[in-house]
PDB file of N, CA and C in Angstrom:
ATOM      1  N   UNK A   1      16.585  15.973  -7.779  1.00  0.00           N
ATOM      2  CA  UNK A   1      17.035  15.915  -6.392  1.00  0.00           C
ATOM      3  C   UNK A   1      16.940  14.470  -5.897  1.00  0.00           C
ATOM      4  N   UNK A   2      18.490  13.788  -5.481  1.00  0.00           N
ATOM      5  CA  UNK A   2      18.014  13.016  -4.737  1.00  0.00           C
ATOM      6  C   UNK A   2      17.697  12.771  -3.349  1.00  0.00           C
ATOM      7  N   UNK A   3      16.746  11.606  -3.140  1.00  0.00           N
ATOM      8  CA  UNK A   3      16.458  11.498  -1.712  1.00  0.00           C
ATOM      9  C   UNK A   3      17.581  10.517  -1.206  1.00  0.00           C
ATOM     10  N   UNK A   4      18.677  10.807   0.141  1.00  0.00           N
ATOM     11  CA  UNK A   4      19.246  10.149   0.798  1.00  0.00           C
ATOM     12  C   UNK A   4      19.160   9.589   1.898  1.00  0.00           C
ATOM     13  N   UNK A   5      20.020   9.063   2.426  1.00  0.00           N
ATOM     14  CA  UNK A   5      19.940   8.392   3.470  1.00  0.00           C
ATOM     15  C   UNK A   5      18.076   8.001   3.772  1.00  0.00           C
ATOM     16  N   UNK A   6      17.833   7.178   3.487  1.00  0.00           N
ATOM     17  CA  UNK A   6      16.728   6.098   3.615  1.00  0.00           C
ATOM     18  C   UNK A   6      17.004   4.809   4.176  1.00  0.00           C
ATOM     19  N   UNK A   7      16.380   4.529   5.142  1.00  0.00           N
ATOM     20  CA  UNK A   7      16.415   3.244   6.066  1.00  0.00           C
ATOM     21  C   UNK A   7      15.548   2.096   5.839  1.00  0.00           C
ATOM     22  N   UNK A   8      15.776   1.247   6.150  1.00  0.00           N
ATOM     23  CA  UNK A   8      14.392  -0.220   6.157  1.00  0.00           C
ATOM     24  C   UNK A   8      14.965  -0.580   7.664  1.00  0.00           C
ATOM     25  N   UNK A   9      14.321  -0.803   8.370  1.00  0.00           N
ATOM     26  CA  UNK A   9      14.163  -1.097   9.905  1.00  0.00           C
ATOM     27  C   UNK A   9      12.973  -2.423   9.984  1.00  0.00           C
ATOM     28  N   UNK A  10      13.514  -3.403  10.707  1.00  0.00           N
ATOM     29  CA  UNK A  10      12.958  -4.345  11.976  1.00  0.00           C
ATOM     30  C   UNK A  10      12.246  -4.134  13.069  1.00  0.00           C
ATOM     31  N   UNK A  11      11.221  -4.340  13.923  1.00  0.00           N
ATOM     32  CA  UNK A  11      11.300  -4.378  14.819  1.00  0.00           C
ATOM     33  C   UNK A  11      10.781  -5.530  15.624  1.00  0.00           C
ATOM     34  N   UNK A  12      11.314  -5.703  16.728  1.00  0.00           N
ATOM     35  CA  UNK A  12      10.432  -7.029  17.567  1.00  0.00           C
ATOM     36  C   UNK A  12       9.858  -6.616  18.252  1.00  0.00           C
ATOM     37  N   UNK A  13       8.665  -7.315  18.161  1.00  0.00           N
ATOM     38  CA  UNK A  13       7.437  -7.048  19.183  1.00  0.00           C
ATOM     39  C   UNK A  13       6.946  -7.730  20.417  1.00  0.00           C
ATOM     40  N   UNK A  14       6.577  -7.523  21.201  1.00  0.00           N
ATOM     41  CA  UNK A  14       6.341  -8.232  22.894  1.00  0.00           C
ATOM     42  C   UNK A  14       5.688  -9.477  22.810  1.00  0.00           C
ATOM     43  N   UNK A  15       5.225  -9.733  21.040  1.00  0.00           N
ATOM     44  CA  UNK A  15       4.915 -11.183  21.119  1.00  0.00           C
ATOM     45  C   UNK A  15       5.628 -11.924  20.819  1.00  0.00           C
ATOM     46  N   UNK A  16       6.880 -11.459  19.787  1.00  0.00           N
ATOM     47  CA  UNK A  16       7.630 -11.977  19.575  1.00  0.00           C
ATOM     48  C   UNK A  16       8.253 -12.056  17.889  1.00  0.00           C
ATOM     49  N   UNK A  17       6.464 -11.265  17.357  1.00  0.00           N
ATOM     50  CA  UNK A  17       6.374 -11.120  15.951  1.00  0.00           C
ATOM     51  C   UNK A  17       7.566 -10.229  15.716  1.00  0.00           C
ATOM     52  N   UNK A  18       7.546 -10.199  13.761  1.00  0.00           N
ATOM     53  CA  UNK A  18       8.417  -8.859  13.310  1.00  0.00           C
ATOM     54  C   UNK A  18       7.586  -7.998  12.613  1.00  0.00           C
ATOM     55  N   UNK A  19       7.902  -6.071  12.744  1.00  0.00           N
ATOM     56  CA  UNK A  19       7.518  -5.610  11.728  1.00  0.00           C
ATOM     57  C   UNK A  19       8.599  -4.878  11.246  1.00  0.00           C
ATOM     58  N   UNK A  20       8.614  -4.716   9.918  1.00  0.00           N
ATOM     59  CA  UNK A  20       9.675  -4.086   8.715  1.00  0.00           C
ATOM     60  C   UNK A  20       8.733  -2.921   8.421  1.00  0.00           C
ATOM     61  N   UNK A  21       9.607  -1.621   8.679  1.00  0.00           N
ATOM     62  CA  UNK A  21       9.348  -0.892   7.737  1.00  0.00           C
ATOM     63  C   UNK A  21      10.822  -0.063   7.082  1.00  0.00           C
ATOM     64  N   UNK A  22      10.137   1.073   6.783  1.00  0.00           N
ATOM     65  CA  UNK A  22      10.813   2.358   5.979  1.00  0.00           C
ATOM     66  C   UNK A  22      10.962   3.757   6.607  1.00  0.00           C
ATOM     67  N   UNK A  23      12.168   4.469   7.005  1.00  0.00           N
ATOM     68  CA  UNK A  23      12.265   5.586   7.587  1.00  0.00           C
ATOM     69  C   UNK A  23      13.472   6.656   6.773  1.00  0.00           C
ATOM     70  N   UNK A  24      12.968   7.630   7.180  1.00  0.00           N
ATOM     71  CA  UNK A  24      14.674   8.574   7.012  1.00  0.00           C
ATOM     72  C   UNK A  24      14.979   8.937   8.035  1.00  0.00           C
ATOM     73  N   UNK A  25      14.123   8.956   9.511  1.00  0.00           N
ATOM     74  CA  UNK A  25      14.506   9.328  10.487  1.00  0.00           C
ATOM     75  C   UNK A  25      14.487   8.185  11.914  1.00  0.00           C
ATOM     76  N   UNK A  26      15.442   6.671  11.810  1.00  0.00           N
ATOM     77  CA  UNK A  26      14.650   5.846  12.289  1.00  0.00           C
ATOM     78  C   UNK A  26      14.041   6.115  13.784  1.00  0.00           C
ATOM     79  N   UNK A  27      15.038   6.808  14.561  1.00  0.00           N
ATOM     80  CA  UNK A  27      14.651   7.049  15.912  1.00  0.00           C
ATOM     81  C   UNK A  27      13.281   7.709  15.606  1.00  0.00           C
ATOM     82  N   UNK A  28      12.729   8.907  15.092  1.00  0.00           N
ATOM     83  CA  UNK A  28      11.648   9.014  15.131  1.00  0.00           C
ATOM     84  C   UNK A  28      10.575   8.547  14.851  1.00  0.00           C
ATOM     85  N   UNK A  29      10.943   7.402  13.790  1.00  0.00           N
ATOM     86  CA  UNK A  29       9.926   6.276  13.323  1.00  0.00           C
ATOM     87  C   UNK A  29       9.531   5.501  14.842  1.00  0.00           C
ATOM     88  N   UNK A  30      11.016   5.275  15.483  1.00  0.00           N
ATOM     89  CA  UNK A  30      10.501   4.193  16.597  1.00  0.00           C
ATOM     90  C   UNK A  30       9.927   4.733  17.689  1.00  0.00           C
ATOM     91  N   UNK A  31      10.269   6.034  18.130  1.00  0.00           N
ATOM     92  CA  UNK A  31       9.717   6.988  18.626  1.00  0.00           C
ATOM     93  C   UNK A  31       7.847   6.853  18.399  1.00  0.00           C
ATOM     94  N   UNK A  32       7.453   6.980  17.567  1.00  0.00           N
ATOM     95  CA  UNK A  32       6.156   7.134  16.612  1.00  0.00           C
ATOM     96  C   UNK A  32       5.317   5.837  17.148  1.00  0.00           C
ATOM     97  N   UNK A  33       6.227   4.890  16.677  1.00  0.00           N
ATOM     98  CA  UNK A  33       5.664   3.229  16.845  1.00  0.00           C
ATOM     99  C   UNK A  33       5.299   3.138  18.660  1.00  0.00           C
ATOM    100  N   UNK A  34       6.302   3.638  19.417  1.00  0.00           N
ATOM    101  CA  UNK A  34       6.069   3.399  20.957  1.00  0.00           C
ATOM    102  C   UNK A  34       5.184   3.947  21.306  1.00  0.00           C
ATOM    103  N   UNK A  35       5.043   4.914  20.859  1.00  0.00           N
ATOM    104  CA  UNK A  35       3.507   6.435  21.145  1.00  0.00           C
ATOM    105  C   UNK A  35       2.569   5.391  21.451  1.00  0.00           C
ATOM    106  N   UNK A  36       2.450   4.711  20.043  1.00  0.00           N
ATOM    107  CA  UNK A  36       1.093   3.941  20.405  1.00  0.00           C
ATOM    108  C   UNK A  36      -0.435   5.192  19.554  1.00  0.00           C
ATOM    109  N   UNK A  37       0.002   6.101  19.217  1.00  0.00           N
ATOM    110  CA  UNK A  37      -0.617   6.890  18.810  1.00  0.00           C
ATOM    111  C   UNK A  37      -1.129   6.740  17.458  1.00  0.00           C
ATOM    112  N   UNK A  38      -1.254   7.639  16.804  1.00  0.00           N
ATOM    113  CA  UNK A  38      -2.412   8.007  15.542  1.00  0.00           C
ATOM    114  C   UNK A  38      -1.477   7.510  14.328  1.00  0.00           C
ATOM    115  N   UNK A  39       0.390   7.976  14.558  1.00  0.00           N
ATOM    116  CA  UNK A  39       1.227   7.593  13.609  1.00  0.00           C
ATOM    117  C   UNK A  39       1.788   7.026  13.740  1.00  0.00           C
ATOM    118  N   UNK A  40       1.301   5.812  14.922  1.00  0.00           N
ATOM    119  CA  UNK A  40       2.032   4.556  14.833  1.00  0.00           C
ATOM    120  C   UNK A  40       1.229   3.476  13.857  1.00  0.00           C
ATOM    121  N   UNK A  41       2.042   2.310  13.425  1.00  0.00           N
ATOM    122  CA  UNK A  41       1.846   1.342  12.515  1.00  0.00           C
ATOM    123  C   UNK A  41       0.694   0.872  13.272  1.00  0.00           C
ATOM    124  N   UNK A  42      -0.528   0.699  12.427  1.00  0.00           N
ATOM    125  CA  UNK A  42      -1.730   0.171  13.357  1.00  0.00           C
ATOM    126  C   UNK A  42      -1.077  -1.389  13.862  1.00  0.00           C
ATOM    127  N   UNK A  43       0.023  -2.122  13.116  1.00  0.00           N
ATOM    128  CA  UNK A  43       0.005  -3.503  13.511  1.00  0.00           C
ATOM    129  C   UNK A  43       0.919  -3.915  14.490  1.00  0.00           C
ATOM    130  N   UNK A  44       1.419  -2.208  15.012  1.00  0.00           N
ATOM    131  CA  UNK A  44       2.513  -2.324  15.939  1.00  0.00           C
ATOM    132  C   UNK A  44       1.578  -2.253  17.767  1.00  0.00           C
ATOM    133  N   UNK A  45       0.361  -1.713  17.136  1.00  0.00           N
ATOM    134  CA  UNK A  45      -0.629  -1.191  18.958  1.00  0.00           C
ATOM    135  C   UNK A  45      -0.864  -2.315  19.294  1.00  0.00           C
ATOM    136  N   UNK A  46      -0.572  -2.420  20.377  1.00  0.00           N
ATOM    137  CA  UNK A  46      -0.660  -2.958  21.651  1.00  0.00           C
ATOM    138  C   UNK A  46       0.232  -4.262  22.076  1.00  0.00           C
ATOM    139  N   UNK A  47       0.855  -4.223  20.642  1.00  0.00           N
ATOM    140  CA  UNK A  47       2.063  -4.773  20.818  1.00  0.00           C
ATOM    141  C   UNK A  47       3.513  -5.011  21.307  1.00  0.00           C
ATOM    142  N   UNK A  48       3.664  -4.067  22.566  1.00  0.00           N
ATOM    143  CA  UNK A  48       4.696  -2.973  23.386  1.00  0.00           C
ATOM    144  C   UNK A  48       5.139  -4.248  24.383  1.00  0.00           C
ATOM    145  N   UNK A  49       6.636  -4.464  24.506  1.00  0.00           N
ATOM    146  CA  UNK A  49       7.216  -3.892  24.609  1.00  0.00           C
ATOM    147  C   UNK A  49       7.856  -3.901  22.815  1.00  0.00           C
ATOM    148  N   UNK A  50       8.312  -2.882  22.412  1.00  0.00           N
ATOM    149  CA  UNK A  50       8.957  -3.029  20.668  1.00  0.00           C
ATOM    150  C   UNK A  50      10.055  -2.782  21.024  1.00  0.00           C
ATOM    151  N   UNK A  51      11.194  -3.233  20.115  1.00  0.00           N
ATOM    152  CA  UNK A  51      12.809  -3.166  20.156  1.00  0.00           C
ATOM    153  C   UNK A  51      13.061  -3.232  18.696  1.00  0.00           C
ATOM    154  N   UNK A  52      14.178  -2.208  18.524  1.00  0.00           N
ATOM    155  CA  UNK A  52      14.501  -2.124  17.265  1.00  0.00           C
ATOM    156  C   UNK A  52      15.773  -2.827  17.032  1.00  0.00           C
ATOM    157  N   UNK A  53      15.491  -4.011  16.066  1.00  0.00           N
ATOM    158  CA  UNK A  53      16.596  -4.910  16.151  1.00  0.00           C
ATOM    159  C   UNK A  53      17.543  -5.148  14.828  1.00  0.00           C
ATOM    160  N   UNK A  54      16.945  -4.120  13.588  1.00  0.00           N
ATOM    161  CA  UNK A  54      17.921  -4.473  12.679  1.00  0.00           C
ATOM    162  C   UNK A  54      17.446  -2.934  11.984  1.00  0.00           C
ATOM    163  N   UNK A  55      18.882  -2.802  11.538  1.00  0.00           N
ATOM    164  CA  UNK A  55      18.645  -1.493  10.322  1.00  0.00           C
ATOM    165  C   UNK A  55      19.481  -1.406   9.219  1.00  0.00           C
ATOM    166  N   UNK A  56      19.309  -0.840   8.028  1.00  0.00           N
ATOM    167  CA  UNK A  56      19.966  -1.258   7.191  1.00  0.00           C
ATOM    168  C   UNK A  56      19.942   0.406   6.661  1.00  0.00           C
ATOM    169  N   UNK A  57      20.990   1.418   6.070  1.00  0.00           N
ATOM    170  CA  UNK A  57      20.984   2.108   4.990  1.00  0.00           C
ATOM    171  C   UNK A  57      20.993   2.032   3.759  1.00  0.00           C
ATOM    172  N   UNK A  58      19.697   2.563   2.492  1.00  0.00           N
ATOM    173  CA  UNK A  58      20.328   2.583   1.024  1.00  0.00           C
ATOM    174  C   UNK A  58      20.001   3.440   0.677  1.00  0.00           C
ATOM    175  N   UNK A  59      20.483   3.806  -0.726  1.00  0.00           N
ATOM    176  CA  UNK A  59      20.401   4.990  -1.502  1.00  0.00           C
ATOM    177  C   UNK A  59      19.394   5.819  -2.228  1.00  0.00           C
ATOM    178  N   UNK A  60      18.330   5.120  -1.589  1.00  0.00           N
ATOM    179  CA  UNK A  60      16.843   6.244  -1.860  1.00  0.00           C
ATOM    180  C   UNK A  60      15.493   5.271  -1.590  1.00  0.00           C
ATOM    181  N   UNK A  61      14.357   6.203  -1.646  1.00  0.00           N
ATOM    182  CA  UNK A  61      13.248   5.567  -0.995  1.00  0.00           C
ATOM    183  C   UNK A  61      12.907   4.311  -2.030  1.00  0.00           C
ATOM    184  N   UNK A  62      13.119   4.312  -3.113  1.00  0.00           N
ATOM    185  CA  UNK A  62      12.273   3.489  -4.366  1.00  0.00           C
ATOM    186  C   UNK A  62      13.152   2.087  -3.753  1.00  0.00           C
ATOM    187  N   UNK A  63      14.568   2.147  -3.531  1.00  0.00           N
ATOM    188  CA  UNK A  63      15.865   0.999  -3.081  1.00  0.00           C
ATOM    189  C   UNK A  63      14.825   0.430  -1.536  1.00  0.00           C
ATOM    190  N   UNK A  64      14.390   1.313  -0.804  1.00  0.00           N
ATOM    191  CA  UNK A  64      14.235   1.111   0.640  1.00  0.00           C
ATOM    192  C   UNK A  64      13.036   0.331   0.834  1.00  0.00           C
ATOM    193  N   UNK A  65      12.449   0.954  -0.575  1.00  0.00           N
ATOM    194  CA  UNK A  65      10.384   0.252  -0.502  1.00  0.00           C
ATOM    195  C   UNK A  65      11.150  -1.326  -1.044  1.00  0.00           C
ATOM    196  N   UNK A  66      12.076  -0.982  -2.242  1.00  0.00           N
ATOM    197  CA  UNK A  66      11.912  -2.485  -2.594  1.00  0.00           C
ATOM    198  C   UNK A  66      12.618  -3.836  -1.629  1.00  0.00           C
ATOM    199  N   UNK A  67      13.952  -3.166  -0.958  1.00  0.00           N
ATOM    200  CA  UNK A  67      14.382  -4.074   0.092  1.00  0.00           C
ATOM    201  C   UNK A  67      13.115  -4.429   1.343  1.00  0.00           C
ATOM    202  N   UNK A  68      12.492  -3.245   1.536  1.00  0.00           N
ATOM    203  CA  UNK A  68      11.389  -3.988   2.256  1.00  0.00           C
ATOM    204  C   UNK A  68      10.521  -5.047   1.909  1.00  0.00           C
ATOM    205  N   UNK A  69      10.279  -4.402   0.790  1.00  0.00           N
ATOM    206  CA  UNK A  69       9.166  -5.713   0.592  1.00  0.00           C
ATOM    207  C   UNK A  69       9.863  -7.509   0.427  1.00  0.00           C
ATOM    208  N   UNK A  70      11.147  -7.331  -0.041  1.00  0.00           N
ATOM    209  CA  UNK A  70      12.272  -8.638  -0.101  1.00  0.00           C
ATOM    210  C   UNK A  70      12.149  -9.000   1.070  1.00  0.00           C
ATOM    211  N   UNK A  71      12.643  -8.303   2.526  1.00  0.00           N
ATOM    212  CA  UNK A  71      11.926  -8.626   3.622  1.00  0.00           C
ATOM    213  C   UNK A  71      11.027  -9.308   4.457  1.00  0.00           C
ATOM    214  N   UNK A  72       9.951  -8.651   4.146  1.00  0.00           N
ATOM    215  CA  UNK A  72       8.615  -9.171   4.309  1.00  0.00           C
ATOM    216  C   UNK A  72       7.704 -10.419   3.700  1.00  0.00           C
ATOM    217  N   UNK A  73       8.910 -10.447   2.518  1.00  0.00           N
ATOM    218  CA  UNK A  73       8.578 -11.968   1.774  1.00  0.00           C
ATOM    219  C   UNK A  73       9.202 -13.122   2.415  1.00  0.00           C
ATOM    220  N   UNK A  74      10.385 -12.815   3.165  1.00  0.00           N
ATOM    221  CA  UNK A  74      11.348 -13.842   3.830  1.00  0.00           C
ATOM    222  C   UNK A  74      10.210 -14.504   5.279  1.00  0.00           C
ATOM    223  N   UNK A  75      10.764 -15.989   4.923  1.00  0.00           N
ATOM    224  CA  UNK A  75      10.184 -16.376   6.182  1.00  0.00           C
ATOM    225  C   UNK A  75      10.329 -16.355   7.442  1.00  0.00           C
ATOM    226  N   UNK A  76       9.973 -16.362   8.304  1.00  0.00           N
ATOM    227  CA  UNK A  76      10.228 -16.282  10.340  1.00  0.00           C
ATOM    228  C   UNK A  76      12.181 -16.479  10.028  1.00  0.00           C
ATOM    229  N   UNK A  77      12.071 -17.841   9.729  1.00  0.00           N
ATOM    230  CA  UNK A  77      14.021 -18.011  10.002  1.00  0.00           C
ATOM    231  C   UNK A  77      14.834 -17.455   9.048  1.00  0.00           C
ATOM    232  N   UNK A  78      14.410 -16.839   8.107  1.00  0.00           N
ATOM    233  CA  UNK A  78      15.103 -16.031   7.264  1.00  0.00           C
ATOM    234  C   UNK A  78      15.610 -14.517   8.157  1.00  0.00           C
ATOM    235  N   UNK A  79      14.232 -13.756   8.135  1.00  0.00           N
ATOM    236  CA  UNK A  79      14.272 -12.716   9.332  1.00  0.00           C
ATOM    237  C   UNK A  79      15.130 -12.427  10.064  1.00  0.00           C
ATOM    238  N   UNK A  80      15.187 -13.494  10.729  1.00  0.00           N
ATOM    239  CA  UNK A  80      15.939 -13.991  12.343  1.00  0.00           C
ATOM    240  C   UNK A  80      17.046 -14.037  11.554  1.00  0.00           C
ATOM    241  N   UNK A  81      17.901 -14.960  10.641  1.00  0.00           N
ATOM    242  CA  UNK A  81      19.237 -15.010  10.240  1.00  0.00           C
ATOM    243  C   UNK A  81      19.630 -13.464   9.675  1.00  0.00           C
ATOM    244  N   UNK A  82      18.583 -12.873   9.183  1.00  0.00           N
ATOM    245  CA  UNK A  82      19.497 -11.534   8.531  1.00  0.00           C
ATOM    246  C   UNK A  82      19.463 -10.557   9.721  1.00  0.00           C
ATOM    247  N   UNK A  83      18.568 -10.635  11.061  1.00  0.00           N
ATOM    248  CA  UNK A  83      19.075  -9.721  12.117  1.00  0.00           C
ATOM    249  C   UNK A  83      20.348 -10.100  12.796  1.00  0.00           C
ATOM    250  N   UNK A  84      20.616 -11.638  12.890  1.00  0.00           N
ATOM    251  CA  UNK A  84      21.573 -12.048  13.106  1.00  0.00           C
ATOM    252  C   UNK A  84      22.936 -11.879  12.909  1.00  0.00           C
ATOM    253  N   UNK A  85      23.030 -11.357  11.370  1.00  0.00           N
ATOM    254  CA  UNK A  85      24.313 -10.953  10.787  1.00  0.00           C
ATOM    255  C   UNK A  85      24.670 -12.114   9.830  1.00  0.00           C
ATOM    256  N   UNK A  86      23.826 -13.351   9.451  1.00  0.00           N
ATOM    257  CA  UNK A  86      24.158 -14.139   9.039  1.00  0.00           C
ATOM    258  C   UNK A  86      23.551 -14.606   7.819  1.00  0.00           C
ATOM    259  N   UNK A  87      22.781 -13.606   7.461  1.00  0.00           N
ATOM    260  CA  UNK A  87      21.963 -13.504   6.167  1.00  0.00           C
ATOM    261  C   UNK A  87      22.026 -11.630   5.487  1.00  0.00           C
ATOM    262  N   UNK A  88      22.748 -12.096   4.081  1.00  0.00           N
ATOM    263  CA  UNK A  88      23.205 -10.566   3.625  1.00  0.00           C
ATOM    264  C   UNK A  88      21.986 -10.684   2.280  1.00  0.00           C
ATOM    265  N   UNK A  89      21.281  -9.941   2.143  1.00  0.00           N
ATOM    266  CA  UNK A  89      20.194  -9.945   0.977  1.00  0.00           C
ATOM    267  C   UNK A  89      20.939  -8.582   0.000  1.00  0.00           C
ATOM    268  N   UNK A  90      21.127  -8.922  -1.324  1.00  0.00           N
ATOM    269  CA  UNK A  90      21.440  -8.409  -2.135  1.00  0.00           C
ATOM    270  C   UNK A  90      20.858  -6.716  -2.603  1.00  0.00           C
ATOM    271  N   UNK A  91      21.788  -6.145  -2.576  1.00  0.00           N
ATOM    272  CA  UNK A  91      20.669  -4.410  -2.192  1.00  0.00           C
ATOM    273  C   UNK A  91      20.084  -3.858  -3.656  1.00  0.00           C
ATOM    274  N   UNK A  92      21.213  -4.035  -4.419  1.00  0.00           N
ATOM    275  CA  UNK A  92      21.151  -3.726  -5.498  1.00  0.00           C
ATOM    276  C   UNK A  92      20.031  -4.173  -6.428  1.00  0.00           C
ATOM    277  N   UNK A  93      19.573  -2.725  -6.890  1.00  0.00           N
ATOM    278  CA  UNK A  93      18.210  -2.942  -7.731  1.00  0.00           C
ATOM    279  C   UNK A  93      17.922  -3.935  -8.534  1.00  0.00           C
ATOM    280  N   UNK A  94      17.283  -4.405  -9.069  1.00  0.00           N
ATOM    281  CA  UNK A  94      17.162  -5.836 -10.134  1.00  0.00           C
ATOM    282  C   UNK A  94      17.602  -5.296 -11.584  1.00  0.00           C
ATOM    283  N   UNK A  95      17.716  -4.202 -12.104  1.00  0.00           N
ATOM    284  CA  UNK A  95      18.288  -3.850 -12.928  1.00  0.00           C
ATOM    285  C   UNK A  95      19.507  -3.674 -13.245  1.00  0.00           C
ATOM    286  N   UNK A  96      20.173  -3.559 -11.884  1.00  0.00           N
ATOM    287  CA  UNK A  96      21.734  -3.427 -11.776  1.00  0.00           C
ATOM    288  C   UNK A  96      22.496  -4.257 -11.911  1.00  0.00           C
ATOM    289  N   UNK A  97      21.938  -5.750 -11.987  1.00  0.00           N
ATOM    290  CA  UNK A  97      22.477  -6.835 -12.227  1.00  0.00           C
ATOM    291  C   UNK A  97      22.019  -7.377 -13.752  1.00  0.00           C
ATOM    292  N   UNK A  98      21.409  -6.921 -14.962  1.00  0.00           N
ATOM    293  CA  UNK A  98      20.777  -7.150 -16.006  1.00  0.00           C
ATOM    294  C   UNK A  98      22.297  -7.177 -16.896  1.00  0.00           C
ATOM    295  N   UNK A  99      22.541  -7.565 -17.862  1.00  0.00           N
ATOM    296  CA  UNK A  99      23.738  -7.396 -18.950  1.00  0.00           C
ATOM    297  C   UNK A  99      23.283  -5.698 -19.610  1.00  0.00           C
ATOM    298  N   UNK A 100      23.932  -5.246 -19.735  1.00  0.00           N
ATOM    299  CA  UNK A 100      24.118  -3.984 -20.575  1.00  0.00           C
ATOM    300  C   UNK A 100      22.960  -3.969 -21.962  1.00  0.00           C
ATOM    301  N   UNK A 101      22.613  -3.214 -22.054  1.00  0.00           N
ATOM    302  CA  UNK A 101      21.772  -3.400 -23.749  1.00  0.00           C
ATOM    303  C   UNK A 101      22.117  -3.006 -24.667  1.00  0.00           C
ATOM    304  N   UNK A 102      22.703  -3.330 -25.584  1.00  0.00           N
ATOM    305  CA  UNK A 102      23.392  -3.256 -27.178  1.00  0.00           C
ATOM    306  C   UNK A 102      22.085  -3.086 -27.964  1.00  0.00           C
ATOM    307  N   UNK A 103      21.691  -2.412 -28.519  1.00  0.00           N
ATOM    308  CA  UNK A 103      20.784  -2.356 -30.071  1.00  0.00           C
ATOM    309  C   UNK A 103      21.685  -2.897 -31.131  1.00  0.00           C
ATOM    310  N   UNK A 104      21.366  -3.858 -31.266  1.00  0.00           N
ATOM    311  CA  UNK A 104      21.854  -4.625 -32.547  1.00  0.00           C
ATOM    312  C   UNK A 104      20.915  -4.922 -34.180  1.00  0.00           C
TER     313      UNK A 104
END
């Protein structure tokens, strides 16, 4: 079975920081994060006002963990250029780009 529709989400925070995560349901993720509650991101409390400023769809959670973490490696102006529309990060797994394997 696969898992679909999987998200990686942005958000900006009232300081100004970013946090990236992972959803299948993003409204309820951001929903979650505003609570301020038990299943919000501990690094999102008290950090309000939050705005969700970038989202991206791919084709399963293992695609969604790894674009996140590509993410989270990018620096402050990287971030900012790919919410922008002006930075496209490559989705496709690292295997998908490998040459074919021949047993020779």
């Amino acid at each position: 079975m696969t898992d679909t529709h999987w998200f990686v989400y942005i958000i900006q925070c009232g300081d100004q920081s970013y946090y990236t995560g992972i959803a299948k349901d993003v409204k309820r993720r951001f929903d979650e994060h505003e609570s301020q509650g038990r299943l919000s991101a501990r690094y999102l409390r008290g950090r309000l006002p939050l705005q969700l400023v970038y989202t991206v769809e791919v084709t399963d959670r293992v695609a969604a963990l790894q674009l996140e973490y590509r993410i989270k490696q990018l620096p402050r102006s990287k971030k900012i250029q790919l919410i922008k529309g002006e930075l496209q990060l490559h989705r496709a797994p690292f295997w998908a780009i490998l040459p074919p394997f021949s047993p020779d």
